[in-house]
Protein backbone atom coordinates (compact mmCIF):
# COMPACT_ATOMS: atom_id res chain seq x y z
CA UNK A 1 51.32 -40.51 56.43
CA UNK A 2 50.84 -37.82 53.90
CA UNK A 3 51.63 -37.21 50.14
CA UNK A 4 53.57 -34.29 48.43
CA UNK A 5 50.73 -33.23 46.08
CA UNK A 6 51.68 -33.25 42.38
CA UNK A 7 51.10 -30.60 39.26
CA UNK A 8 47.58 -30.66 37.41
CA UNK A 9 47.27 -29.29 34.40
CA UNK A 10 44.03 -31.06 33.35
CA UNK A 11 41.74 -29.26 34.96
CA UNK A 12 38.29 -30.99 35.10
CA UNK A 13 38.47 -34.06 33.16
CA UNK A 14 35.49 -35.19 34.50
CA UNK A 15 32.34 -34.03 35.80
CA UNK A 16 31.20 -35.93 38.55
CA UNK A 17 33.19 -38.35 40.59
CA UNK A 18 33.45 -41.39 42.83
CA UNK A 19 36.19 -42.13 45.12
CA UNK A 20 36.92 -45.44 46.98
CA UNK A 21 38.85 -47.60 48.94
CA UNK A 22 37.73 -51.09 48.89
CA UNK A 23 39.05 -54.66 50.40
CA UNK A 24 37.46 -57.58 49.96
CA UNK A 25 35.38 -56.07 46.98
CA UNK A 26 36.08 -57.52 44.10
CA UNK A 27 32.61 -59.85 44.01
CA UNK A 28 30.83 -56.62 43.97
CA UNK A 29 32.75 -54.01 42.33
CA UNK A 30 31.55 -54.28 38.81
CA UNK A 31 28.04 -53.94 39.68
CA UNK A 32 28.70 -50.92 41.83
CA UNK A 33 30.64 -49.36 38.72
CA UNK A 34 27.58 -50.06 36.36
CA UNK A 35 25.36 -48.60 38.51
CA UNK A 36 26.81 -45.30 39.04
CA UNK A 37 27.67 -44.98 35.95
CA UNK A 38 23.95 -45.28 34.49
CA UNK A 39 23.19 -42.32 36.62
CA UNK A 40 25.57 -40.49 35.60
CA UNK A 41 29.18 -40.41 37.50
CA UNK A 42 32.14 -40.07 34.87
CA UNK A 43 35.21 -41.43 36.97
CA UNK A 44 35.93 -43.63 39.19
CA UNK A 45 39.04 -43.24 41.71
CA UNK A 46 39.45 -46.27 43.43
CA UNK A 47 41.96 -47.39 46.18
CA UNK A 48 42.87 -51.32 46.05
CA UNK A 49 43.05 -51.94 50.09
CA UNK A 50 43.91 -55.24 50.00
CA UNK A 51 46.66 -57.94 51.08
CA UNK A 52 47.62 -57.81 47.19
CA UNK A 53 46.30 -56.45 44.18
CA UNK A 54 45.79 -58.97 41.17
CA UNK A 55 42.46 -59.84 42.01
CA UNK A 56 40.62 -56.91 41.95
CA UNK A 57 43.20 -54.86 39.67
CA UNK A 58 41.95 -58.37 36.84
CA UNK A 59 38.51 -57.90 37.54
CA UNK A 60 38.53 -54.08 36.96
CA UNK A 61 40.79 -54.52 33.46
CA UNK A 62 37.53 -53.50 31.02
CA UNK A 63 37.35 -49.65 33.25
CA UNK A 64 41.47 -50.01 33.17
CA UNK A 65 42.16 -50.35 29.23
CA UNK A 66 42.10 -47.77 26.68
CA UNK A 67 42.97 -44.12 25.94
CA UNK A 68 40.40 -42.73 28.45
CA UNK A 69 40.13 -45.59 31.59
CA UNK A 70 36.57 -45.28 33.48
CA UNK A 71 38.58 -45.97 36.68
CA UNK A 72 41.67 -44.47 37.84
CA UNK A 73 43.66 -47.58 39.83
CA UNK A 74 45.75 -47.32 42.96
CA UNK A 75 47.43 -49.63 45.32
CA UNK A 76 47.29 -48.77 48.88
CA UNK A 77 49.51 -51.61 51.07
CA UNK A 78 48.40 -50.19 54.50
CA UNK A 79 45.17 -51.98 55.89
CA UNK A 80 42.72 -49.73 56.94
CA UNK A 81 44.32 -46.40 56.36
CA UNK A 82 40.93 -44.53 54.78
CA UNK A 83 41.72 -41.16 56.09
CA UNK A 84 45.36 -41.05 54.09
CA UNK A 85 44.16 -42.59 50.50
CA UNK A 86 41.39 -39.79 50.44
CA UNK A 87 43.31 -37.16 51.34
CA UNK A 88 45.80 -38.79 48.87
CA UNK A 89 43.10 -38.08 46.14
CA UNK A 90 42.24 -34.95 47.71
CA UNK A 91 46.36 -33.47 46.83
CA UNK A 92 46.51 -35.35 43.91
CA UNK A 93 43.17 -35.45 42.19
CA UNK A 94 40.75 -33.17 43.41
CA UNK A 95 41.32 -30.86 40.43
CA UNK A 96 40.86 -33.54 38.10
CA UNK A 97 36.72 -33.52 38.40
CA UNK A 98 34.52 -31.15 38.79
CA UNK A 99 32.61 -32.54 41.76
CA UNK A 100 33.27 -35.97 43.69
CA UNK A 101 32.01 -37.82 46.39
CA UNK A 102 33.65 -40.82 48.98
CA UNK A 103 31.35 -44.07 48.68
CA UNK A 104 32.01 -47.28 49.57
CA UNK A 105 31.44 -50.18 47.84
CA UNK A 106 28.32 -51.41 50.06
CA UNK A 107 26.94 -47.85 48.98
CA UNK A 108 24.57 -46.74 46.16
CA UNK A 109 23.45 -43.56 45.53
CA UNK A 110 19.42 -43.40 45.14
CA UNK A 111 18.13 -40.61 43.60
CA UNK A 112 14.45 -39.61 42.05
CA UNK A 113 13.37 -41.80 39.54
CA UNK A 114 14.16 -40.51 35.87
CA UNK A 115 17.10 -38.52 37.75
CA UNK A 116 20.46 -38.68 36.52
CA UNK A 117 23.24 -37.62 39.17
CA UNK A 118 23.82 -34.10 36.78
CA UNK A 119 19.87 -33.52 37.11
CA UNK A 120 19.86 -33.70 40.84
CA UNK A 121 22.36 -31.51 41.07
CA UNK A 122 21.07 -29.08 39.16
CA UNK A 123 17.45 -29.23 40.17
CA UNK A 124 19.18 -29.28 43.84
CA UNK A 125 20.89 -25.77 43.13
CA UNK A 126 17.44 -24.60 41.19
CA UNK A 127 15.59 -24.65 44.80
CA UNK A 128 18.23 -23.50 46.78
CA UNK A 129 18.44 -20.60 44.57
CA UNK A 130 22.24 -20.33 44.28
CA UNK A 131 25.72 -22.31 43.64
CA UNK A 132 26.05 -25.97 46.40
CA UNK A 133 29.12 -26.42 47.50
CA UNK A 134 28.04 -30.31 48.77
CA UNK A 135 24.94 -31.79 49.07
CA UNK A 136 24.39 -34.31 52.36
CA UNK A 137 23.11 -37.83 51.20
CA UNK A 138 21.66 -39.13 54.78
CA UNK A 139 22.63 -43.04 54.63
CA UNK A 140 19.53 -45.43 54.71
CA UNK A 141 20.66 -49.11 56.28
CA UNK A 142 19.23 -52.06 54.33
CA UNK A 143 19.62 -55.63 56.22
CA UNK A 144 20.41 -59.05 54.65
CA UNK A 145 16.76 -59.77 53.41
CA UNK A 146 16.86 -63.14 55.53
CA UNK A 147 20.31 -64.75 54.19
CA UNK A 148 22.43 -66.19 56.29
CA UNK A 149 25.09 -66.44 53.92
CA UNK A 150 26.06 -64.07 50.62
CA UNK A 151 24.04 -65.57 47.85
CA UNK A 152 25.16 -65.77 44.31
CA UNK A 153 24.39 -62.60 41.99
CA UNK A 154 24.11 -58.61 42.46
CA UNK A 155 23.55 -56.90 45.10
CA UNK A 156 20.57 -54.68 44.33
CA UNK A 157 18.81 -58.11 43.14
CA UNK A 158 19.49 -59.49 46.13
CA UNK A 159 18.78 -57.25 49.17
CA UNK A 160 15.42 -55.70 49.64
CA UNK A 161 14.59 -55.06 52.90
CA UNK A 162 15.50 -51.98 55.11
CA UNK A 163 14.96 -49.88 58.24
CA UNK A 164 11.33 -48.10 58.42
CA UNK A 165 13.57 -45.00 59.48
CA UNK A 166 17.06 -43.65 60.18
CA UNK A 167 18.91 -45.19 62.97
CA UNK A 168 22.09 -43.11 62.13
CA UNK A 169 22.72 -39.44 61.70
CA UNK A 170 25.62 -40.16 59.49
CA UNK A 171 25.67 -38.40 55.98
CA UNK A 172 27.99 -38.87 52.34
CA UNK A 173 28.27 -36.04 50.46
CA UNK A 174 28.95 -34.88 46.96
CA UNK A 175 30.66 -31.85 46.82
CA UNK A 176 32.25 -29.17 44.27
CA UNK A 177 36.02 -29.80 44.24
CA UNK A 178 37.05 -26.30 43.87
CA UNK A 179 34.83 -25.22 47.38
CA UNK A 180 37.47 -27.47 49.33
CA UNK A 181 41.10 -26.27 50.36
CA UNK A 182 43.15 -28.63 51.07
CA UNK A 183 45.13 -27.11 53.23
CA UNK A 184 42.62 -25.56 55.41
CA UNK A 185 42.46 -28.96 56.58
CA UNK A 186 42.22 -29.13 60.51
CA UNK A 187 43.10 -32.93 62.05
CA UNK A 188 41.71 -33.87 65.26
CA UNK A 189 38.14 -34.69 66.77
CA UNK A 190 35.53 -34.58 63.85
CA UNK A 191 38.32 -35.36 60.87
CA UNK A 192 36.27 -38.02 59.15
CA UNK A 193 35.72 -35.51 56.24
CA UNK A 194 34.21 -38.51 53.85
CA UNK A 195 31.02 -37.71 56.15
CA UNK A 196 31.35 -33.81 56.34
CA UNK A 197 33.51 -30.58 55.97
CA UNK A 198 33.73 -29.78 59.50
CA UNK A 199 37.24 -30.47 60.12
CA UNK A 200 38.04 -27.85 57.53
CA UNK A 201 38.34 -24.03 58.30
CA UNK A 202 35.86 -21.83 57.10
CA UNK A 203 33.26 -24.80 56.45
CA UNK A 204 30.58 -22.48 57.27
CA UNK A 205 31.00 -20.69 54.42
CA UNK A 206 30.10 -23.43 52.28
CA UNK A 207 27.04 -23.41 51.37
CA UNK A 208 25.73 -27.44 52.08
CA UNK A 209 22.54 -28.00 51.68
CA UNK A 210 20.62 -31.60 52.41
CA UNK A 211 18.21 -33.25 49.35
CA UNK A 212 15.81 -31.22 49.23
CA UNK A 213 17.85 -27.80 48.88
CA UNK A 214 17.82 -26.89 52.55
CA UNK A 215 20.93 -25.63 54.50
CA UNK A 216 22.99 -28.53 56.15
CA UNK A 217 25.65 -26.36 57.50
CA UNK A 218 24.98 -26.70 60.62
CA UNK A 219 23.71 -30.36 60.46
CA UNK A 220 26.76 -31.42 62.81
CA UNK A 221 26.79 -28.20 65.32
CA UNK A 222 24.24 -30.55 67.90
CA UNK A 223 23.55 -34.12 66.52
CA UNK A 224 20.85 -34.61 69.21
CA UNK A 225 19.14 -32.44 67.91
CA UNK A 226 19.64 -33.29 64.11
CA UNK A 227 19.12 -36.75 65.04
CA UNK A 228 15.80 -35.98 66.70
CA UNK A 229 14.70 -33.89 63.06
CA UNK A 230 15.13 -36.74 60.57
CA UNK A 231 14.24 -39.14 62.79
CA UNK A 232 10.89 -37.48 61.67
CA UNK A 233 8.71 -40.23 59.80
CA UNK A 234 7.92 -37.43 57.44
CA UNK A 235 11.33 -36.69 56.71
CA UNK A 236 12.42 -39.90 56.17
CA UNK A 237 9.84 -40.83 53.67
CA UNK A 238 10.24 -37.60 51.74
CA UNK A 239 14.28 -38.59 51.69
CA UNK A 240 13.83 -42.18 50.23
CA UNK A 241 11.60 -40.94 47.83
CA UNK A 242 14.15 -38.07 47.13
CA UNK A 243 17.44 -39.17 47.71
CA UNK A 244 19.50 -41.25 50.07
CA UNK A 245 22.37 -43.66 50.49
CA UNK A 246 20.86 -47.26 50.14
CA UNK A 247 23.75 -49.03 52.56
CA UNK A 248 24.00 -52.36 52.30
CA UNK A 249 26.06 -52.84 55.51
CA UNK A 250 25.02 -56.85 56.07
CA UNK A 251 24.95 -58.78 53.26
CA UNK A 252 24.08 -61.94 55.38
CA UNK A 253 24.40 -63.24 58.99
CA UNK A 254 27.96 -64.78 58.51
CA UNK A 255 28.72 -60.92 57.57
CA UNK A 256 29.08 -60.42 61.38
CA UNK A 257 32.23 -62.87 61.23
CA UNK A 258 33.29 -61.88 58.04
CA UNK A 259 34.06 -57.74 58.77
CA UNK A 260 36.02 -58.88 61.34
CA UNK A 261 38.25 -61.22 59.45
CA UNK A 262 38.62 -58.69 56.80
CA UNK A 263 40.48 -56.45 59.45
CA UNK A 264 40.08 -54.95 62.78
CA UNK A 265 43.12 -52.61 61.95
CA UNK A 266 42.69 -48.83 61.07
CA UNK A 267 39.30 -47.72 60.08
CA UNK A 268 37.90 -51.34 60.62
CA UNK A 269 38.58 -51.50 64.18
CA UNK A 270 34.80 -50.85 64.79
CA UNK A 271 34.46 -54.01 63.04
CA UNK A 272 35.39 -56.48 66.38
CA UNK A 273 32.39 -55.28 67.71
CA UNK A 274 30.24 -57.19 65.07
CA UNK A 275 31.73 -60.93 65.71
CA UNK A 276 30.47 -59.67 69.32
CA UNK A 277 26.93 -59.28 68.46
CA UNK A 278 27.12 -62.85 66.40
CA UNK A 279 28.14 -64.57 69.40
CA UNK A 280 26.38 -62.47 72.47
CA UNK A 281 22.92 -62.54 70.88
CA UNK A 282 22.68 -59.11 69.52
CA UNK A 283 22.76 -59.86 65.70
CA UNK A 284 18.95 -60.80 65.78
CA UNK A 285 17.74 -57.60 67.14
CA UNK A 286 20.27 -55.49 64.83
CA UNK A 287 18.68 -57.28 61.59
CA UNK A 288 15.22 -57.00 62.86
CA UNK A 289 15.60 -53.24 62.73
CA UNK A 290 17.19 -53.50 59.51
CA UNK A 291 14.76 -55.55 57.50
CA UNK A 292 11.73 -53.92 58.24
CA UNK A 293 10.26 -52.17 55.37
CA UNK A 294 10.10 -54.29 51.39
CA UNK A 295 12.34 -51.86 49.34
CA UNK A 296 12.47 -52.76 46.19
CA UNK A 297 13.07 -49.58 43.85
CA UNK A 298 16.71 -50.06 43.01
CA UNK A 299 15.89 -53.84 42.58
CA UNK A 300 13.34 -53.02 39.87
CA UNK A 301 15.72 -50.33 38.25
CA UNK A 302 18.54 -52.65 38.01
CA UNK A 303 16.20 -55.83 36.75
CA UNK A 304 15.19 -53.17 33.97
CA UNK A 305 19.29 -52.12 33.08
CA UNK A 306 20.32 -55.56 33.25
CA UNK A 307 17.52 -56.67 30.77
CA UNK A 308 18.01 -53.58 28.25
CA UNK A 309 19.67 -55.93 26.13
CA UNK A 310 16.10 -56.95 24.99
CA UNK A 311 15.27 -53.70 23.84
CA UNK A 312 17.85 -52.69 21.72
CA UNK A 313 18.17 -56.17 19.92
CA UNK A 314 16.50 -56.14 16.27
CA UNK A 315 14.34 -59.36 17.72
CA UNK A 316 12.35 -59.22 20.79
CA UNK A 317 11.94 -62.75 22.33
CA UNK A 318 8.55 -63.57 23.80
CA UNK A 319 8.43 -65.98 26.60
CA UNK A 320 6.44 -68.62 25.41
CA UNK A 321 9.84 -68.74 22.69
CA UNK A 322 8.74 -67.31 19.40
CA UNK A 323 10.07 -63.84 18.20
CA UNK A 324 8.72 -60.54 17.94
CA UNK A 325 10.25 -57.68 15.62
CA UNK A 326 10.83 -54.28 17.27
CA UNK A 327 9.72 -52.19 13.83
CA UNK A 328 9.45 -48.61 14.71
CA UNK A 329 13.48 -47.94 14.90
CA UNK A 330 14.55 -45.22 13.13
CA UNK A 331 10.98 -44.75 10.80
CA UNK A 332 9.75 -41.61 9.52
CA UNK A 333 7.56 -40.00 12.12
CA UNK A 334 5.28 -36.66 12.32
CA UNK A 335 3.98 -35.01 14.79
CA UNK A 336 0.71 -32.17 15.38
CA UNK A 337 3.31 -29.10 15.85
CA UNK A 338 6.78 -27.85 16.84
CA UNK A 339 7.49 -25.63 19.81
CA UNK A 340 9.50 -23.23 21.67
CA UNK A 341 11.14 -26.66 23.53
CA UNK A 342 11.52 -28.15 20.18
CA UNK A 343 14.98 -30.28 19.85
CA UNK A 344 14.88 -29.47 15.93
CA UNK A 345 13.94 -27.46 13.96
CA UNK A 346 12.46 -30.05 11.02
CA UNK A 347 9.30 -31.54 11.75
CA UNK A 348 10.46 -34.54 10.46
CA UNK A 349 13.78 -35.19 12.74
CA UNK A 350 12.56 -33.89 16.00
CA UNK A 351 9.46 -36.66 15.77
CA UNK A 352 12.14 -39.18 14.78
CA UNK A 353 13.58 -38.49 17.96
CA UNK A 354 11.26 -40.68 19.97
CA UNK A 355 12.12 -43.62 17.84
CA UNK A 356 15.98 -43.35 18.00
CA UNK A 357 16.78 -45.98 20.59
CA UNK A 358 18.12 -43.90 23.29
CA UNK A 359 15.93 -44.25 26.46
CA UNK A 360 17.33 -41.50 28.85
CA UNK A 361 14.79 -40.11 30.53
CA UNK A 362 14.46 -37.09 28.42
CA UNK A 363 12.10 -36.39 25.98
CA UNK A 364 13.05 -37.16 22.26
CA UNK A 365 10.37 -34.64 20.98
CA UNK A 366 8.13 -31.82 22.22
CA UNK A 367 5.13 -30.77 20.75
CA UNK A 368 3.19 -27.18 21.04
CA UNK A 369 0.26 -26.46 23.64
CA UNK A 370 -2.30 -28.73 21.53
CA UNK A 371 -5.61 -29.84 21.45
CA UNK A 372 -5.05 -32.54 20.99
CA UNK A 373 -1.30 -32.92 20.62
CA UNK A 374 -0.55 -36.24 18.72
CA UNK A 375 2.69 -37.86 17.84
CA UNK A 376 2.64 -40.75 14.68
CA UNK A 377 4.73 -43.25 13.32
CA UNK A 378 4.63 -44.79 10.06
CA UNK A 379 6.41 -48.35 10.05
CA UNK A 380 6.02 -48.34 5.95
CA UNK A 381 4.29 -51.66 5.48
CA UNK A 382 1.17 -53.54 7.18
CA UNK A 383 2.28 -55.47 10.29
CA UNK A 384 0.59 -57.68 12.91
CA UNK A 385 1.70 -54.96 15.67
CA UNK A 386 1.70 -57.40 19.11
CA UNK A 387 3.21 -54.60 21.48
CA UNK A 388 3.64 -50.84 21.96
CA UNK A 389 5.77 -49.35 24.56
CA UNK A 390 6.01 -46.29 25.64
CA UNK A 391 8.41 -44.45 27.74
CA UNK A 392 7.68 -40.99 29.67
CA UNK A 393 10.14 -38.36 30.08
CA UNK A 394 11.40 -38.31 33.47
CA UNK A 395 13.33 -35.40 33.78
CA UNK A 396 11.32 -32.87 35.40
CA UNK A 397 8.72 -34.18 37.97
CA UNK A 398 6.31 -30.96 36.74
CA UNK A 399 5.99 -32.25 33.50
CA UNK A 400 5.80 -35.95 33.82
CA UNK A 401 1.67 -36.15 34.15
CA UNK A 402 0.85 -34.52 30.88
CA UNK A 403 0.62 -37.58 29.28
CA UNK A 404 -1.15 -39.58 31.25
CA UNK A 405 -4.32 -39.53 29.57
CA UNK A 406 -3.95 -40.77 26.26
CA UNK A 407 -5.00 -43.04 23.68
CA UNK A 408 -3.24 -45.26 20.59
CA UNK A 409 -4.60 -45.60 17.46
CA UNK A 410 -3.59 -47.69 14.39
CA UNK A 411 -4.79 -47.98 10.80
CA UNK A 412 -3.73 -48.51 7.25
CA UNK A 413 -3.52 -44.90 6.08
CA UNK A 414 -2.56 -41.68 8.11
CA UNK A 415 -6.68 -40.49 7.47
CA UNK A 416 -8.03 -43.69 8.82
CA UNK A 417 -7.04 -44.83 12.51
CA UNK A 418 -8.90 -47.04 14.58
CA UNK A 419 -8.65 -46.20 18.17
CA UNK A 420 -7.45 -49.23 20.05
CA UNK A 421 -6.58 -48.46 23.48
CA UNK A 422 -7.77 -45.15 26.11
CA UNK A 423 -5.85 -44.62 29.55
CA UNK A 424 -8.21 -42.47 31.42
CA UNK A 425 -6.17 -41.63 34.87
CA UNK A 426 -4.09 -39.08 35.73
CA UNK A 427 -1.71 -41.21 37.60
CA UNK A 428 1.64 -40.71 35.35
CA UNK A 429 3.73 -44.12 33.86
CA UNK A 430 7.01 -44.19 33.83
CA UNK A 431 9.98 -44.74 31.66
CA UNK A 432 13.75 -45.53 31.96
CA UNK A 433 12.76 -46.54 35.86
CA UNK A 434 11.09 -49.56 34.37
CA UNK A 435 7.81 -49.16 34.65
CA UNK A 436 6.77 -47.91 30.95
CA UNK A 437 3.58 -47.95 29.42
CA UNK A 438 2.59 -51.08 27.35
CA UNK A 439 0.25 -52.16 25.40
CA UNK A 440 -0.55 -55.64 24.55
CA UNK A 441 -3.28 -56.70 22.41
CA UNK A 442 -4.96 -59.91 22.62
CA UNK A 443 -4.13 -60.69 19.16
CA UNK A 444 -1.88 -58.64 16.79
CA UNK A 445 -3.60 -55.74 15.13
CA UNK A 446 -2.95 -55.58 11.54
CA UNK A 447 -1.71 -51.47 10.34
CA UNK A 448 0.97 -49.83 9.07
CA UNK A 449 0.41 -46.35 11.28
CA UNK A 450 0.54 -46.36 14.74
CA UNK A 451 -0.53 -42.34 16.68
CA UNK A 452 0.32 -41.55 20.60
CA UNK A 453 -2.46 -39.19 20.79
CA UNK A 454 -3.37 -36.87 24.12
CA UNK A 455 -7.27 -37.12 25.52
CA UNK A 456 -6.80 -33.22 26.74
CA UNK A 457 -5.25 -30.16 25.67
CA UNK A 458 -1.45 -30.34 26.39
CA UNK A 459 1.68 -30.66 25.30
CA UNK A 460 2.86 -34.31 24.45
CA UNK A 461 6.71 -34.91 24.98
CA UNK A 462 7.75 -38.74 25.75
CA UNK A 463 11.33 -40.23 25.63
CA UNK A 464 10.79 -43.55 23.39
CA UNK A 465 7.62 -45.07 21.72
CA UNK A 466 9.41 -48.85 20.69
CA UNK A 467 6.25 -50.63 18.54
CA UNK A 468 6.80 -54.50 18.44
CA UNK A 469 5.29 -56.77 15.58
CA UNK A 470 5.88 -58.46 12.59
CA UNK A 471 5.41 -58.03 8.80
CA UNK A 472 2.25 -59.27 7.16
CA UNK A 473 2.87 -59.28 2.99
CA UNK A 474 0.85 -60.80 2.21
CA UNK A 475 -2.09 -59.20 4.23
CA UNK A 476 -4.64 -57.36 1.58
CA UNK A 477 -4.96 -53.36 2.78
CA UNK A 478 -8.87 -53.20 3.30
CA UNK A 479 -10.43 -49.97 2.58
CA UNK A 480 -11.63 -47.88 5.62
CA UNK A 481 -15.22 -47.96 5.86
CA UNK A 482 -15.60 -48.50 9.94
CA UNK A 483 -15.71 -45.97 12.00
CA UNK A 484 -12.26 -44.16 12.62
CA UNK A 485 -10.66 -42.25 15.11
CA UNK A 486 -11.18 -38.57 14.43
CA UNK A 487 -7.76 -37.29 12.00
CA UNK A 488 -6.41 -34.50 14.49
């Protein structure tokens, strides 16, 4: 069944773009929204597979509303028919978004850490040395972390165990939608082009590279032998750490009966096979090989979304119930110099940046080649400060160690700063991933300045500095007569 493509005259509405069919989906389709959309992804162009719509098309209404939807809705009646509802996006909407990719719901894009999908993309095109027409995502099978039936709650919470290496060849792609003519489309043996390009003319002109910026464009030529390459323990560490599809194929042990149920019709008539493997024995052996390795990086960077709430509130709750203020938002803020990478050209708004309240992964301010650089705050009155946090830029791997080795310092006046903690390793922290720096005193230390200086010469560029207390008035400003941290 095909589809008389229509007239676009928006041309790239959107940047980067998912497409999807799902059935059975509606438990997990808000999650796998969120998540690609706080890496990045714009749109959303997803294909309602199932007996009828109302339940998914209600639980989707908050993408649906509005002048500019985050999901583009469509009914598809025919179980199973995958192959027609992406080519239906591929005549209708292609031209729509500037790149786009075919996921399923049980997939999640993993990328670097402090990588948004835009980044990748770019730093992908940056090693290759010229303009991708698709990058290959190899897909990385995750098992059902010892459930034997779906438990309550998300996904990436929930599932944390995978295979210690690939055990399919298969690849998803994201590709640039103006490399792909439709009509050079070429039906037959090798037409699953969700996976690859090969079933379109001229594919080896495209220029497909893997993760790491090689060529891919002859990944599918001989899969024995591309099978026997990433089966390569090197390779497949270097891809998890780099990028991969984290599929989580079996949610549970009753999943075996369940994929059958859904369908056996069209595209899921691989799925008998599974209620096979429940019943003959086989289901052991296939989750052995799928829960091998503790994988918990997308769990940790989801607890950390799913919690932000708590660090944009004005009041930071504690866990032993009492409430901490975060008081650095939006004070005035100085830094030891501007430079060439400078976001402003005021001293005094690009240090602001850092305490703005958007953690991104980017840095917020950028100082010059320093010795030492230093960033300060001033939070305008004395407070008992109980936390500092801060968060590294993590948008360029080369740059992410520079502040490592640091030190904080607080006082009462700008002159007089007390050193009160040193980190003396070279092993960076991170950021937005959810693994910041903090520091927690024993008890609150009294000041009204708090400094993020560097122990070496460098240049000092973080995303967020957050400093948690509360106010002391009544707290009598001593004068500084200890010794003090040296005033860069």
């Amino acid at each position: 069944m095909f589809f008389r493509c229509r007239l676009i005259f928006e041309m790239n509405k959107y940047r980067f773009s998912l497409v999807a069919c799902a059935r059975w989906e509606s438990r997990y389709v808000v999650e796998w929204i969120c998540y690609h959309r706080s890496i990045g992804f714009n749109h959303i162009y997803l294909y309602c597979n199932d007996d009828e719509p109302t339940e998914l098309y209600e639980t989707l209404l908050p993408f649906l509303i509005g002048e500019n939807p985050f999901v583009t809705f469509m009914y598809y009646s025919e179980i199973g028919k995958q192959s027609e509802m992406y080519f239906h996006f591929l005549l209708n909407y292609k031209n729509e978004t500037e790149f786009f990719s075919f996921l399923d719901i049980d997939e999640f894009f993993r990328i670097e850490r402090g990588m948004t999908i835009d980044l990748f993309w770019r730093e992908a095109e940056r090693i290759a040395n010229k303009t991708i027409d698709s990058i290959y995502f190899n897909w990385c099978m995750f098992g059902n972390s010892g459930h034997e039936e779906r438990p309550e709650g998300a996904v990436l919470l929930n599932y944390h165990k995978r295979e210690n290496n690939f055990s399919s060849y298969m690849t998803k792609h994201i590709t640039r939608a103006r490399s792909i003519d439709v009509k050079k489309f070429r039906p037959g043996a090798m037409a699953d082009f969700w996976h690859y390009w090969n079933c379109f003319d001229g594919y080896e002109k495209l220029v497909i590279v893997d993760v790491f910026g090689d060529s891919a464009s002859h990944y599918y030529d001989d899969v024995d032998i591309t099978f026997k390459r990433i089966r390569n323990n090197q390779f497949f560490e270097k891809s998890v750490a780099k990028g991969i599809i984290n599929h989580y194929v079996f949610k549970s042990k009753q999943d075996f009966i369940l994929r059958s149920q859904r369908s056996t019709s069209g595209v899921f008539a691989q799925q008998a096979d599974y209620e096979k493997a429940y019943y003959d024995g086989r289901i052991d052996k296939i989750l052995e090989e799928r829960n091998k390795t503790e994988d918990t990086v997308l769990l940790q960077y989801w607890k950390n979304v799913v919690t932000e709430g708590f660090k944009f509130d004005v009041l930071k709750k504690k866990f032993d119930g009492s409430f901490i203020e975060l008081i650095s938002r939006n004070k005035d803020c100085i830094q030891s110099s501007l430079s060439l990478w400078s976001r402003d050209t005021e001293m005094a708004c690009e240090s602001r940046g850092a305490v703005n309240g958007k953690i991104d992964g980017t840095f917020k301010f950028h100082t010059d080649l320093d010795d030492p650089a230093w960033w300060r705050v001033d939070l305008n009155d004395i407070n008992g400060i109980s936390e500092v946090r801060l968060f590294n830029r993590l948008d360029d791997s080369s740059t992410i160690g520079r502040s490592a080795r640091l030190a904080i310092d607080i006082g009462f006046t700008p002159d007089h700063l007390i050193e009160v903690y040193r980190r003396e390793t070279d092993e960076p922290f991170g950021g937005i991933d959810g693994n910041p720096l903090i520091f927690k005193p024993t008890i609150p230390i009294p000041g009204r300045f708090v400094r993020i200086r560097l122990l070496t010469r460098n240049y000092l560029h973080l995303d967020q500095v957050e400093v948690y207390g509360e106010p002391l008035p009544n707290f009598p400003q001593p004068a500084p007569t200890l010794a003090t941290a040296e005033q860069p």
